[in-house]
PDB file of N, CA and C in Angstrom:
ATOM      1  N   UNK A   1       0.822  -1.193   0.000  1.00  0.00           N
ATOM      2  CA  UNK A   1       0.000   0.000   0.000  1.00  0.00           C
ATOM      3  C   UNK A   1       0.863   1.253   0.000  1.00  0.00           C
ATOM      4  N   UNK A   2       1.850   1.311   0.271  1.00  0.00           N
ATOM      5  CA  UNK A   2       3.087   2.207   0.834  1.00  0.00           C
ATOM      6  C   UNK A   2       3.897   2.822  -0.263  1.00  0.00           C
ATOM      7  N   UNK A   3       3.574   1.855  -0.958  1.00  0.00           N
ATOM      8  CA  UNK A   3       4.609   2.487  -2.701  1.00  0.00           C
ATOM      9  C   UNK A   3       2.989   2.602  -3.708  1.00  0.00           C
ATOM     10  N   UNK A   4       2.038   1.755  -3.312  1.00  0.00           N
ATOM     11  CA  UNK A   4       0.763   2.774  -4.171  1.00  0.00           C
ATOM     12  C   UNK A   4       0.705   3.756  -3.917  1.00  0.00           C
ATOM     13  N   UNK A   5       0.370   4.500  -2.651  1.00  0.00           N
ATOM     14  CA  UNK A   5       0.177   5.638  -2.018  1.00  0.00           C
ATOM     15  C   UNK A   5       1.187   6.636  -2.900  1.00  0.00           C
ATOM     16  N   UNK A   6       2.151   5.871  -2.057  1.00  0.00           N
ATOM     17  CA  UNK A   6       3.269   7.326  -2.742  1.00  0.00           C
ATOM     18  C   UNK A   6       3.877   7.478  -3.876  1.00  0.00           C
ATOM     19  N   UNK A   7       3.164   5.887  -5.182  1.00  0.00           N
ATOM     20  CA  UNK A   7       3.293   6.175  -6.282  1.00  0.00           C
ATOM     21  C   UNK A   7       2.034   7.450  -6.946  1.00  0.00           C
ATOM     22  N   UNK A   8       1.229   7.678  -6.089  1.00  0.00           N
ATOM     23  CA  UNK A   8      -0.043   8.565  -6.697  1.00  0.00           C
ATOM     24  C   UNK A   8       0.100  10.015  -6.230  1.00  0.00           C
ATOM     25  N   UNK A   9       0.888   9.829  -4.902  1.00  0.00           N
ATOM     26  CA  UNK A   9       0.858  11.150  -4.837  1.00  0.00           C
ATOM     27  C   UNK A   9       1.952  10.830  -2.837  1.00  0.00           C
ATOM     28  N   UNK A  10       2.966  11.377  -3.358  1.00  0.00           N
ATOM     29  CA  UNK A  10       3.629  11.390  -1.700  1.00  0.00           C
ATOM     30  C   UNK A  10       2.782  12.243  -0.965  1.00  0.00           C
ATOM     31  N   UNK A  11       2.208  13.083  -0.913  1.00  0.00           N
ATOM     32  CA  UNK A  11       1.689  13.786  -0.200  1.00  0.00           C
ATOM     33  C   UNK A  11       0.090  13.096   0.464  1.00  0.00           C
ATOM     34  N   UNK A  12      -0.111  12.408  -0.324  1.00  0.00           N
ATOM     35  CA  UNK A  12      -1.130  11.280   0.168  1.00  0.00           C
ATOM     36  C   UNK A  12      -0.716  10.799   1.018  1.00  0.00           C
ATOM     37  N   UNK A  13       0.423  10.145   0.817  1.00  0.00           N
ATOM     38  CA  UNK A  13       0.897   8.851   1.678  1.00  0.00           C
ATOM     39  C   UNK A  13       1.572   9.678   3.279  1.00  0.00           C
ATOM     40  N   UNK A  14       1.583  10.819   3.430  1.00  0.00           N
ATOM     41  CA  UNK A  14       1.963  11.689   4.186  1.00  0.00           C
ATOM     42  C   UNK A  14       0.386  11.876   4.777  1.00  0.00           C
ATOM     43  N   UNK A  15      -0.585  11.950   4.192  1.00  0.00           N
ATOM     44  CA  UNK A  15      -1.298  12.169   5.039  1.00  0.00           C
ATOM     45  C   UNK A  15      -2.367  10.695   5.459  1.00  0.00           C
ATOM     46  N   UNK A  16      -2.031   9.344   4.955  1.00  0.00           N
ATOM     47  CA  UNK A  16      -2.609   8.847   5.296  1.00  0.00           C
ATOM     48  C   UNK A  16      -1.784   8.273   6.737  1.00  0.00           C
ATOM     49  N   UNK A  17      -0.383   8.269   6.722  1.00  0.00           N
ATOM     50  CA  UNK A  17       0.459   7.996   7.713  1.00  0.00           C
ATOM     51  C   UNK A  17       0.421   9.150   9.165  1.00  0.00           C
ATOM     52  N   UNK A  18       0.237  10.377   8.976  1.00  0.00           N
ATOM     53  CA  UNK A  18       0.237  10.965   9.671  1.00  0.00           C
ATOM     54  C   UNK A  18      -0.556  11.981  10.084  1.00  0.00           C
ATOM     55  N   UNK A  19      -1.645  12.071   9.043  1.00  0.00           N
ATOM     56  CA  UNK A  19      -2.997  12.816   8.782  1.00  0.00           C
ATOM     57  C   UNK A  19      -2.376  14.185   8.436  1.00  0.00           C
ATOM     58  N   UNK A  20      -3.449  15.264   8.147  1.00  0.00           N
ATOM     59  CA  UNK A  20      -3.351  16.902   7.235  1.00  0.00           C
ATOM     60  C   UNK A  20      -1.739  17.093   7.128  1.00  0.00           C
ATOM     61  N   UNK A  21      -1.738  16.999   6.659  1.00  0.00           N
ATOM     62  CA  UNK A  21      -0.093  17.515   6.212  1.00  0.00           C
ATOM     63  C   UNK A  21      -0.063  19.274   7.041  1.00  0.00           C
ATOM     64  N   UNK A  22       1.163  19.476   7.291  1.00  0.00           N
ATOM     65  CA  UNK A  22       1.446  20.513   8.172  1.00  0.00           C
ATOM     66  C   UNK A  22       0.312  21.951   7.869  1.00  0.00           C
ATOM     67  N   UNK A  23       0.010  22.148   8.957  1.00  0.00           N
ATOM     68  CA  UNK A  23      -1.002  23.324   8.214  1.00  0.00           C
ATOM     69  C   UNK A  23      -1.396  24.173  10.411  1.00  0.00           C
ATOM     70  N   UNK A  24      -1.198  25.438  10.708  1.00  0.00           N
ATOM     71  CA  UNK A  24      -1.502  25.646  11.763  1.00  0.00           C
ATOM     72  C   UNK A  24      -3.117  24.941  11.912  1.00  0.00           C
ATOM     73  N   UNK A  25      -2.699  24.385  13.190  1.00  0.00           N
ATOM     74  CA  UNK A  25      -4.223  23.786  13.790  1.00  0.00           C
ATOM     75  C   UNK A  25      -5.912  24.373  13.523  1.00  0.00           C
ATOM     76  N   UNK A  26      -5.569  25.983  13.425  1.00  0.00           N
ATOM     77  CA  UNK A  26      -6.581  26.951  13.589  1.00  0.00           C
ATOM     78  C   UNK A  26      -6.860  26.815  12.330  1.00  0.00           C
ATOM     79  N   UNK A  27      -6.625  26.972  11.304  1.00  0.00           N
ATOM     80  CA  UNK A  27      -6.369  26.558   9.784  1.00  0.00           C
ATOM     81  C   UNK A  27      -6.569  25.321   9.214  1.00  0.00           C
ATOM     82  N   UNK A  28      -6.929  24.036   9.720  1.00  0.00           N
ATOM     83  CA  UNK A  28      -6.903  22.771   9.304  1.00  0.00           C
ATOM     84  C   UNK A  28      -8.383  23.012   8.910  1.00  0.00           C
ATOM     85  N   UNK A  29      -8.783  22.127   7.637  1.00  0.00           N
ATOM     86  CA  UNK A  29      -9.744  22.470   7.382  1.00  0.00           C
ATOM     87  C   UNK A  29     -10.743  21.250   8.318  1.00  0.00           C
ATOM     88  N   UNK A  30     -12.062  21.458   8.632  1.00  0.00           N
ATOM     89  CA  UNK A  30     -13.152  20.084   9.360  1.00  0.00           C
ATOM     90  C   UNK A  30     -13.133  19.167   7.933  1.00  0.00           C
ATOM     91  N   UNK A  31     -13.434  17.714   8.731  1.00  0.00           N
ATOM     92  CA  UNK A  31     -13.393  16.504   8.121  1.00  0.00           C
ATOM     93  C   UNK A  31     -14.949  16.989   6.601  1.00  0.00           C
ATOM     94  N   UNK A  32     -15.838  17.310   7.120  1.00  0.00           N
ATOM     95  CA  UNK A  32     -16.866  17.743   6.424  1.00  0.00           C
ATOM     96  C   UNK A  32     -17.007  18.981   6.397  1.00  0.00           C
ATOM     97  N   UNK A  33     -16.694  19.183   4.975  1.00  0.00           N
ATOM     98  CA  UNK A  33     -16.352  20.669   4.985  1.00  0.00           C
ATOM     99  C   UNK A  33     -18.268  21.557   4.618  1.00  0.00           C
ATOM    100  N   UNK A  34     -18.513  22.287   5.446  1.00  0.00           N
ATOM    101  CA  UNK A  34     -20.497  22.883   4.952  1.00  0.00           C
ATOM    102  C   UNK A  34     -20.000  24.230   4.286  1.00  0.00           C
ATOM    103  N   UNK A  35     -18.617  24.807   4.357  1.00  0.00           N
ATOM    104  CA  UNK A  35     -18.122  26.085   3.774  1.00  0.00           C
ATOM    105  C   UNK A  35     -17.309  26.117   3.141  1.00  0.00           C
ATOM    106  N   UNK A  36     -17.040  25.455   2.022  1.00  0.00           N
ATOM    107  CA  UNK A  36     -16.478  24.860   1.389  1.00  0.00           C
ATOM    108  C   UNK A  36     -15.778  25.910   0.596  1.00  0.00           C
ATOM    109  N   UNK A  37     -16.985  27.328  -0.105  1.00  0.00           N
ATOM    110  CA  UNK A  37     -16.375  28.180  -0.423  1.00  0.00           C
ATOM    111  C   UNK A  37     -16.120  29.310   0.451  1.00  0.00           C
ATOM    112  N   UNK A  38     -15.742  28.695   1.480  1.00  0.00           N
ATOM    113  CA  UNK A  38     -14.882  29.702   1.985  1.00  0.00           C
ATOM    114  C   UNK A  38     -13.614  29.733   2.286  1.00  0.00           C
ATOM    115  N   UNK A  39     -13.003  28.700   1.900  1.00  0.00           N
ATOM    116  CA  UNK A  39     -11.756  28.019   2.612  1.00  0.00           C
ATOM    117  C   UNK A  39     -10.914  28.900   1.706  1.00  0.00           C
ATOM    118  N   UNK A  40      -9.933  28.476   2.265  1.00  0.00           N
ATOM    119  CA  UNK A  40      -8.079  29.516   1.956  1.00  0.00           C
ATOM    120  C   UNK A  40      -7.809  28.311   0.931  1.00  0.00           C
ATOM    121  N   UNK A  41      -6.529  29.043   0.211  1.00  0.00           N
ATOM    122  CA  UNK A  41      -6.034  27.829  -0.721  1.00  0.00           C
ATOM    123  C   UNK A  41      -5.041  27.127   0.610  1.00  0.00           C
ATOM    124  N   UNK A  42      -5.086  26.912   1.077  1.00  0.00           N
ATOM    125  CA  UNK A  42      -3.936  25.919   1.678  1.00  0.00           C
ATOM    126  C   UNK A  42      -5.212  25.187   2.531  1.00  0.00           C
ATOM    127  N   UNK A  43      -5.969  25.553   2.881  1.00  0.00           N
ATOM    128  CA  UNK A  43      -7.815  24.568   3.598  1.00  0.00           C
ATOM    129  C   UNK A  43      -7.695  23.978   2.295  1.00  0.00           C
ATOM    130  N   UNK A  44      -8.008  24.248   1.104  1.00  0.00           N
ATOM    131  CA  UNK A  44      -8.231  23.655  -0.014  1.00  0.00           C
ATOM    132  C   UNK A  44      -7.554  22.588  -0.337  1.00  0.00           C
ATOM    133  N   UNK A  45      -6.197  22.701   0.038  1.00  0.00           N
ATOM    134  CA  UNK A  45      -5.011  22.102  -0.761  1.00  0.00           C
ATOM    135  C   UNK A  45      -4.745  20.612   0.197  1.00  0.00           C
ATOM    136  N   UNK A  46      -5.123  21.001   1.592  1.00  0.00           N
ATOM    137  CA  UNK A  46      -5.263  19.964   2.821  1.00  0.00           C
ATOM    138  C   UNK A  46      -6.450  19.135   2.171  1.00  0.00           C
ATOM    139  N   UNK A  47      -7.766  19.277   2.217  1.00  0.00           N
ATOM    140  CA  UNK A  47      -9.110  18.734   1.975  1.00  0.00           C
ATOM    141  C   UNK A  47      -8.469  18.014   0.388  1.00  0.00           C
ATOM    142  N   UNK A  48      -7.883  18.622  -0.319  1.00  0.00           N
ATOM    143  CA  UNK A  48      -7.743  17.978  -1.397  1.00  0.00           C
ATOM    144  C   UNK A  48      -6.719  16.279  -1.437  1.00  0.00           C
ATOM    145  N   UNK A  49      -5.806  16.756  -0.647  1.00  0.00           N
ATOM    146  CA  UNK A  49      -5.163  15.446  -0.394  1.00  0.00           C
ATOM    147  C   UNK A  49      -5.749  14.795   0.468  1.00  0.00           C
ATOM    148  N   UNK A  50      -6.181  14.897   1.649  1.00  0.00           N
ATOM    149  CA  UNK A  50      -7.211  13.960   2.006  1.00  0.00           C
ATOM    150  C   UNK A  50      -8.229  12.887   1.241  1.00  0.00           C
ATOM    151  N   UNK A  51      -9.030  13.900   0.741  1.00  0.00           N
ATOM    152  CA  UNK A  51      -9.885  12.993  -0.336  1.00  0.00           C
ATOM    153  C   UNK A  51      -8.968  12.202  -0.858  1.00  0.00           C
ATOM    154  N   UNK A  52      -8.145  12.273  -1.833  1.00  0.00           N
ATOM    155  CA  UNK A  52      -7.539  11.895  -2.871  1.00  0.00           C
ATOM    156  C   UNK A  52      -6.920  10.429  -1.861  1.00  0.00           C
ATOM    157  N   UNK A  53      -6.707  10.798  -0.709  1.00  0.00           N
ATOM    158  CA  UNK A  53      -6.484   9.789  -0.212  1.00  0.00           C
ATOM    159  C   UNK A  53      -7.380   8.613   0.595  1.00  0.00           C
ATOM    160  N   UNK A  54      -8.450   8.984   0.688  1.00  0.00           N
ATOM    161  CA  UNK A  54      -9.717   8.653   1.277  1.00  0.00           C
ATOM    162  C   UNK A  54     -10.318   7.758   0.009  1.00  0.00           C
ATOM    163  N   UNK A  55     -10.398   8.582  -1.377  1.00  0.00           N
ATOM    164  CA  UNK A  55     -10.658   7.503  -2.518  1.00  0.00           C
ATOM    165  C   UNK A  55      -9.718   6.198  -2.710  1.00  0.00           C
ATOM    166  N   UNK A  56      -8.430   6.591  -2.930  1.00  0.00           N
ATOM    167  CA  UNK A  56      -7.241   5.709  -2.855  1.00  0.00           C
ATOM    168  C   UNK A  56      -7.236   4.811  -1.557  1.00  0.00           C
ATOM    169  N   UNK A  57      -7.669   4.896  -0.302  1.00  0.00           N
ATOM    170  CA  UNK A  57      -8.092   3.532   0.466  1.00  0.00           C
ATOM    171  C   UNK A  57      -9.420   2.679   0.002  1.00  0.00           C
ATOM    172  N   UNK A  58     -10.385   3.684  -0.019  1.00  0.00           N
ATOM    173  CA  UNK A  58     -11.384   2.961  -0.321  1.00  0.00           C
ATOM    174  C   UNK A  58     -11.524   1.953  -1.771  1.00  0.00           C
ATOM    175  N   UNK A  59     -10.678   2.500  -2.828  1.00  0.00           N
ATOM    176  CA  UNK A  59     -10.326   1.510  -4.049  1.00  0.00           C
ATOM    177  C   UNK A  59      -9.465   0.755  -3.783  1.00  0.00           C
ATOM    178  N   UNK A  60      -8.562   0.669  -2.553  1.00  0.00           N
ATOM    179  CA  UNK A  60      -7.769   0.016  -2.247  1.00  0.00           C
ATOM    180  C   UNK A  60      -8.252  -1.725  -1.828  1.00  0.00           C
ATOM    181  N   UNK A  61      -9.511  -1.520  -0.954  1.00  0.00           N
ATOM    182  CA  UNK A  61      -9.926  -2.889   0.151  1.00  0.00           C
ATOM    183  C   UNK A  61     -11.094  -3.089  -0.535  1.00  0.00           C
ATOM    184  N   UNK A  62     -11.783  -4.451   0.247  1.00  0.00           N
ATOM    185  CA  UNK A  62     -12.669  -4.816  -0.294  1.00  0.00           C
ATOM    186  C   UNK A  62     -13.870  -4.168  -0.096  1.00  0.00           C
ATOM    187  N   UNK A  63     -15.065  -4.730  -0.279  1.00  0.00           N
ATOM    188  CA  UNK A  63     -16.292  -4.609   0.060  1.00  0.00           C
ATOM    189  C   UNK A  63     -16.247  -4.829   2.036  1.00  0.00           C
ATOM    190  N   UNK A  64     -15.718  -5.931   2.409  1.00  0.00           N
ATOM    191  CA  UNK A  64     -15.586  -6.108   3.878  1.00  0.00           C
ATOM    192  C   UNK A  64     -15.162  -5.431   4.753  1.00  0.00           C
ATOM    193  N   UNK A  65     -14.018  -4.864   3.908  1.00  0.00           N
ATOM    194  CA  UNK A  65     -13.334  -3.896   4.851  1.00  0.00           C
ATOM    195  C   UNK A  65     -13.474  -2.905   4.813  1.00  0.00           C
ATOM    196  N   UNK A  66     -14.594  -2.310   3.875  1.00  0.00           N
ATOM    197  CA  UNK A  66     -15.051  -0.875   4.049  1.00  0.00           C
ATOM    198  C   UNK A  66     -16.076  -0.879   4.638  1.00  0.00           C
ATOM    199  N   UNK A  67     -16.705  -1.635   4.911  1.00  0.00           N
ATOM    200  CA  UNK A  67     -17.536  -1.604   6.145  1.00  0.00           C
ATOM    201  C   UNK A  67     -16.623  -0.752   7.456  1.00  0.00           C
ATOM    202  N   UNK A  68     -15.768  -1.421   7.713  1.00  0.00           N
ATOM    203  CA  UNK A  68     -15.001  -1.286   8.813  1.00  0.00           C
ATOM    204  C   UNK A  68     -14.223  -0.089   8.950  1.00  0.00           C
ATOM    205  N   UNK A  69     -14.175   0.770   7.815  1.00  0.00           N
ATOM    206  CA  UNK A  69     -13.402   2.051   7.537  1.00  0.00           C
ATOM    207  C   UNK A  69     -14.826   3.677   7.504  1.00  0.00           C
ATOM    208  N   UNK A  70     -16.461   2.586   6.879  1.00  0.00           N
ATOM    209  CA  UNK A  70     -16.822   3.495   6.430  1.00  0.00           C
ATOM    210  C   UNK A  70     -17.470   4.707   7.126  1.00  0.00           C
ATOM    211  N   UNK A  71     -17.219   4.576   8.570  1.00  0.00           N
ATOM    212  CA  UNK A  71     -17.917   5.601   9.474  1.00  0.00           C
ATOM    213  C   UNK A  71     -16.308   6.476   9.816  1.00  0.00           C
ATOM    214  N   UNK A  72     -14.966   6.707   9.343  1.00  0.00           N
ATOM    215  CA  UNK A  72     -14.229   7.451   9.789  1.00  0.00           C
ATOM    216  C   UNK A  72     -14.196   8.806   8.572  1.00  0.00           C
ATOM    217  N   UNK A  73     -13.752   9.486   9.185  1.00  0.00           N
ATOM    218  CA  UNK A  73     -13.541  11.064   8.536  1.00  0.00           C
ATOM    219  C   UNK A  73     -12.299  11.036   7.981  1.00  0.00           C
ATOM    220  N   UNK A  74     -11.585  10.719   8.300  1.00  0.00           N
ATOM    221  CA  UNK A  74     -10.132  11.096   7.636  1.00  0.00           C
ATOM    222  C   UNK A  74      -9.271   9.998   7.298  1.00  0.00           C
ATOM    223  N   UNK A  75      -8.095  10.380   6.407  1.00  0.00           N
ATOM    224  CA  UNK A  75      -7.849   8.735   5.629  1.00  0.00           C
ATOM    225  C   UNK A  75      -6.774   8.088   6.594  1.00  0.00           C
ATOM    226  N   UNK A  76      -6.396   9.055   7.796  1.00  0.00           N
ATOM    227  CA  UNK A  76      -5.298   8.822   8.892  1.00  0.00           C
ATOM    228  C   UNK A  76      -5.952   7.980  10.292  1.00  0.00           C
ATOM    229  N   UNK A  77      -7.211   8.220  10.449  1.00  0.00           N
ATOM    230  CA  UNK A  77      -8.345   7.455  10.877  1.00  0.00           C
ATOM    231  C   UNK A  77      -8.238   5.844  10.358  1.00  0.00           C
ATOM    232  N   UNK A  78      -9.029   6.129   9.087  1.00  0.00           N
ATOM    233  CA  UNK A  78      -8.933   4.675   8.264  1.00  0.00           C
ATOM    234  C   UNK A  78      -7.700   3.753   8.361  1.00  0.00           C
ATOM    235  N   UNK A  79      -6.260   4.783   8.192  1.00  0.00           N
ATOM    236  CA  UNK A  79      -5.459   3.562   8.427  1.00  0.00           C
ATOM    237  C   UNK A  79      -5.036   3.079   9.513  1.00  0.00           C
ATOM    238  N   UNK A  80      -5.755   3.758  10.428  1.00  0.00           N
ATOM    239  CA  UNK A  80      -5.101   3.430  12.200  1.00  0.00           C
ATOM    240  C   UNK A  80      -6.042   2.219  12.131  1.00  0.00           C
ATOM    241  N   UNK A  81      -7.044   2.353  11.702  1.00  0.00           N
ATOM    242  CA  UNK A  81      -8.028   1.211  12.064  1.00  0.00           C
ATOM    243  C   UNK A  81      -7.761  -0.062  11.253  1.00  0.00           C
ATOM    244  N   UNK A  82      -7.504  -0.114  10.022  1.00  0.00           N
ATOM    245  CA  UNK A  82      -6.934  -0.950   8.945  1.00  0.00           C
ATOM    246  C   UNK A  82      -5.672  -1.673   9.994  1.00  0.00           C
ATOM    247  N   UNK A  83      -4.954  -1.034  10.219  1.00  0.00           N
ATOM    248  CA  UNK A  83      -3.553  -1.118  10.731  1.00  0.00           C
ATOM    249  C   UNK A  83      -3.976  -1.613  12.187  1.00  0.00           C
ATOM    250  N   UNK A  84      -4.705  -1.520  12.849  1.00  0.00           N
ATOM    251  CA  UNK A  84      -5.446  -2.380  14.326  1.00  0.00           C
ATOM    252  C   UNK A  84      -5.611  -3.501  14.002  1.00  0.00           C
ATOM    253  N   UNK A  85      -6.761  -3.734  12.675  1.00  0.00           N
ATOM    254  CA  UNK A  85      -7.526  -4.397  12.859  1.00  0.00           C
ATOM    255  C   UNK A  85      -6.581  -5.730  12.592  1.00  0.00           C
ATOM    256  N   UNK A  86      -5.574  -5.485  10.978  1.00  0.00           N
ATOM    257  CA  UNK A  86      -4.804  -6.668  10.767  1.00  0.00           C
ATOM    258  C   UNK A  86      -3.712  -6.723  10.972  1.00  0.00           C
ATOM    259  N   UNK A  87      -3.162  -5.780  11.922  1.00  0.00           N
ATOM    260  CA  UNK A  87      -1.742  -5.928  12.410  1.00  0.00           C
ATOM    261  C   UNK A  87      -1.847  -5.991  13.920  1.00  0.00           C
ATOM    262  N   UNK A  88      -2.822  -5.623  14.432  1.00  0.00           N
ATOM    263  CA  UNK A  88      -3.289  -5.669  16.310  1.00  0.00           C
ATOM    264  C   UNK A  88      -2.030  -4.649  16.904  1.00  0.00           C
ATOM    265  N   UNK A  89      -2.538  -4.447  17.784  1.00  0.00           N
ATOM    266  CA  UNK A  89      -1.693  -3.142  18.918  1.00  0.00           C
ATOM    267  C   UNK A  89      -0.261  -3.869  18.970  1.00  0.00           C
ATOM    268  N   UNK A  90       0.581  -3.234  19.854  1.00  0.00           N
ATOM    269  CA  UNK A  90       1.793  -3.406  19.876  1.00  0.00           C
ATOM    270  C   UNK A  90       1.760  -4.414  20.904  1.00  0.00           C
ATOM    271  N   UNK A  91       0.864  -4.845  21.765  1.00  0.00           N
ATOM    272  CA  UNK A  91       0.915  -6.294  22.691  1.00  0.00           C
ATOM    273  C   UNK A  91       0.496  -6.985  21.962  1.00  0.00           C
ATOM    274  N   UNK A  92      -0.726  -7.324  20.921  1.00  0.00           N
ATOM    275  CA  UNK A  92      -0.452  -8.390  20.497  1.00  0.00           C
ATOM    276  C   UNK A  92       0.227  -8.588  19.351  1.00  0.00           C
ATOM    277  N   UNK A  93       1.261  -7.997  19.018  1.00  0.00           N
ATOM    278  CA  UNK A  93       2.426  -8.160  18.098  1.00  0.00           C
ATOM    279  C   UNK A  93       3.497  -9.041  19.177  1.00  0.00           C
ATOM    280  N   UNK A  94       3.644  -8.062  19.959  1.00  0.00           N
ATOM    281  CA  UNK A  94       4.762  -8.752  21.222  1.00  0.00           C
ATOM    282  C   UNK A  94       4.378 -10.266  21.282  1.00  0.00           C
ATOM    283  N   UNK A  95       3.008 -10.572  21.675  1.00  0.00           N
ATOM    284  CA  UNK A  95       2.268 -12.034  22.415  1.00  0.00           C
ATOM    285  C   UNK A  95       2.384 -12.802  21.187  1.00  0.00           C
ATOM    286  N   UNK A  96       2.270 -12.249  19.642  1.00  0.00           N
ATOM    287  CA  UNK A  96       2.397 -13.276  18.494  1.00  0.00           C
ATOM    288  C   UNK A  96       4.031 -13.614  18.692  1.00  0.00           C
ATOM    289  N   UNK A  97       4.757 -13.055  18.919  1.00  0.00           N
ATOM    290  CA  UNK A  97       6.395 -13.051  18.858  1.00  0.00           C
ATOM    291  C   UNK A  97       6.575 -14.352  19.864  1.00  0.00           C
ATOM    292  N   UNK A  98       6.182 -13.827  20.823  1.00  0.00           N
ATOM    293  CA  UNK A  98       6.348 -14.555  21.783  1.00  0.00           C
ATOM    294  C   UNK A  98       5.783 -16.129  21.645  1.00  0.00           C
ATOM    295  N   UNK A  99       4.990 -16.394  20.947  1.00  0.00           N
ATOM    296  CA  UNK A  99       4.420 -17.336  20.750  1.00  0.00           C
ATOM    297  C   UNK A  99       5.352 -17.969  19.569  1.00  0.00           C
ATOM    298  N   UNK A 100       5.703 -17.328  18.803  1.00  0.00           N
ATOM    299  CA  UNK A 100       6.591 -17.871  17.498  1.00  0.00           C
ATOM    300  C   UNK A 100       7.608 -18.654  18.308  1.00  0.00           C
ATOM    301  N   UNK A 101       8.504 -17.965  19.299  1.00  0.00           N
ATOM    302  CA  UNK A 101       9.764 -17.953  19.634  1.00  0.00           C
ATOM    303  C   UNK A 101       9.343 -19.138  20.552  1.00  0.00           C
ATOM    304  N   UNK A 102       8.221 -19.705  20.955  1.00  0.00           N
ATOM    305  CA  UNK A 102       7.944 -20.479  21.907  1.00  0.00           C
ATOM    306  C   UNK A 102       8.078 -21.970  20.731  1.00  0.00           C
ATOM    307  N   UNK A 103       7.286 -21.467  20.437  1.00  0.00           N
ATOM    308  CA  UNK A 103       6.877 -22.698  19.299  1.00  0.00           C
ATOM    309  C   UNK A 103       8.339 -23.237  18.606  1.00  0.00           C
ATOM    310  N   UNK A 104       9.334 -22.844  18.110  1.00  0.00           N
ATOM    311  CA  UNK A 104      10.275 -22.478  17.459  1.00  0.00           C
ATOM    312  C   UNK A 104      11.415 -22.955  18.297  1.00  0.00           C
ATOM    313  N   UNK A 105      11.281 -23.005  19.833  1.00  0.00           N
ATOM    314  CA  UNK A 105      11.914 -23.430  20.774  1.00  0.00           C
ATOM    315  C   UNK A 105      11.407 -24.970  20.983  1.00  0.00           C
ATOM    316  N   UNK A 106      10.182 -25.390  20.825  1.00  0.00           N
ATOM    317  CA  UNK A 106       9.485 -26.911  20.949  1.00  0.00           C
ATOM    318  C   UNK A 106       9.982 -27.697  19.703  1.00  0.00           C
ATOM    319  N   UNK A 107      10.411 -26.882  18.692  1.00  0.00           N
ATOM    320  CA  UNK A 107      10.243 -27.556  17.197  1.00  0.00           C
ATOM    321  C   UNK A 107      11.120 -28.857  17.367  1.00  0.00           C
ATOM    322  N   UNK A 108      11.103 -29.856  17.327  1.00  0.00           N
ATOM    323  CA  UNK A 108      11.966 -31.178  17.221  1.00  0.00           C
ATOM    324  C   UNK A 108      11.553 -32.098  16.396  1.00  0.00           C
ATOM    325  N   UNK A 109      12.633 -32.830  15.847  1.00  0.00           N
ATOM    326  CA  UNK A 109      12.212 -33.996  14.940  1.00  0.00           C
ATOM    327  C   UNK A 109      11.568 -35.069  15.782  1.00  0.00           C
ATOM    328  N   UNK A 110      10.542 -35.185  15.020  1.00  0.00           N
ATOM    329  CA  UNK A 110       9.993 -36.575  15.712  1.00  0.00           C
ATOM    330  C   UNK A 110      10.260 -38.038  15.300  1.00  0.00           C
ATOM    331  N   UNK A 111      10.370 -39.026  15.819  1.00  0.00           N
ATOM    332  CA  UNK A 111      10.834 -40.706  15.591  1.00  0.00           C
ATOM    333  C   UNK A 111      10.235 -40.965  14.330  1.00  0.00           C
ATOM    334  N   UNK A 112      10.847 -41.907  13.335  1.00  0.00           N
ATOM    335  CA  UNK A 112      10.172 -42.262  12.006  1.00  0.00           C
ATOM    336  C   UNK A 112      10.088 -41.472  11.110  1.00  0.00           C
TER     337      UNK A 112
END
């Protein structure tokens, strides 16, 4: 997903990794924009890579997994949750490890 992203646009992949690309807080544009023409070009230019990246997940996964994406606002949202759901928090990364290294430690040839 990491070289799609940032084959379409690095600035996508900047904001799906870390959400709005640098912009003062007061200035970030809302997830749903109702003033759409009112925004600054740099509100504009934020909302624009967003989307662009919000389409680019959603063409990305299936039908299943947009279920699971389709109530978030932002595409930095979507991938925290993507990134939960099939990679799990940092304990159960640790507890899969741990389990490898267990298993991996039992491994022996058996008779015959």
């Amino acid at each position: 997903m990491k070289i799609y992203a940032k084959s379409y646009d690095v600035k996508v992949w900047r904001d799906i990794k870390k959400g709005n690309y640098p912009l003062p807080v007061a200035t970030q544009p809302p997830a749903y924009p109702k003033y759409i023409d009112k925004y600054t070009d740099e509100q504009m230019a934020v909302a624009q890579v967003n989307a662009k990246a919000i389409n680019l997940l959603y063409n990305a996964i299936s039908g299943e997994e947009n279920e699971k994406i389709s109530s978030c606002d932002t595409a930095k949202e979507m991938w925290d949750k993507l990134e939960v759901t099939y990679e799990g928090t940092s304990k159960v990364k640790e507890t899969r490890i741990n389990m490898f290294v267990h298993d991996n430690e039992l491994f022996q040839m058996k008779e015959g």
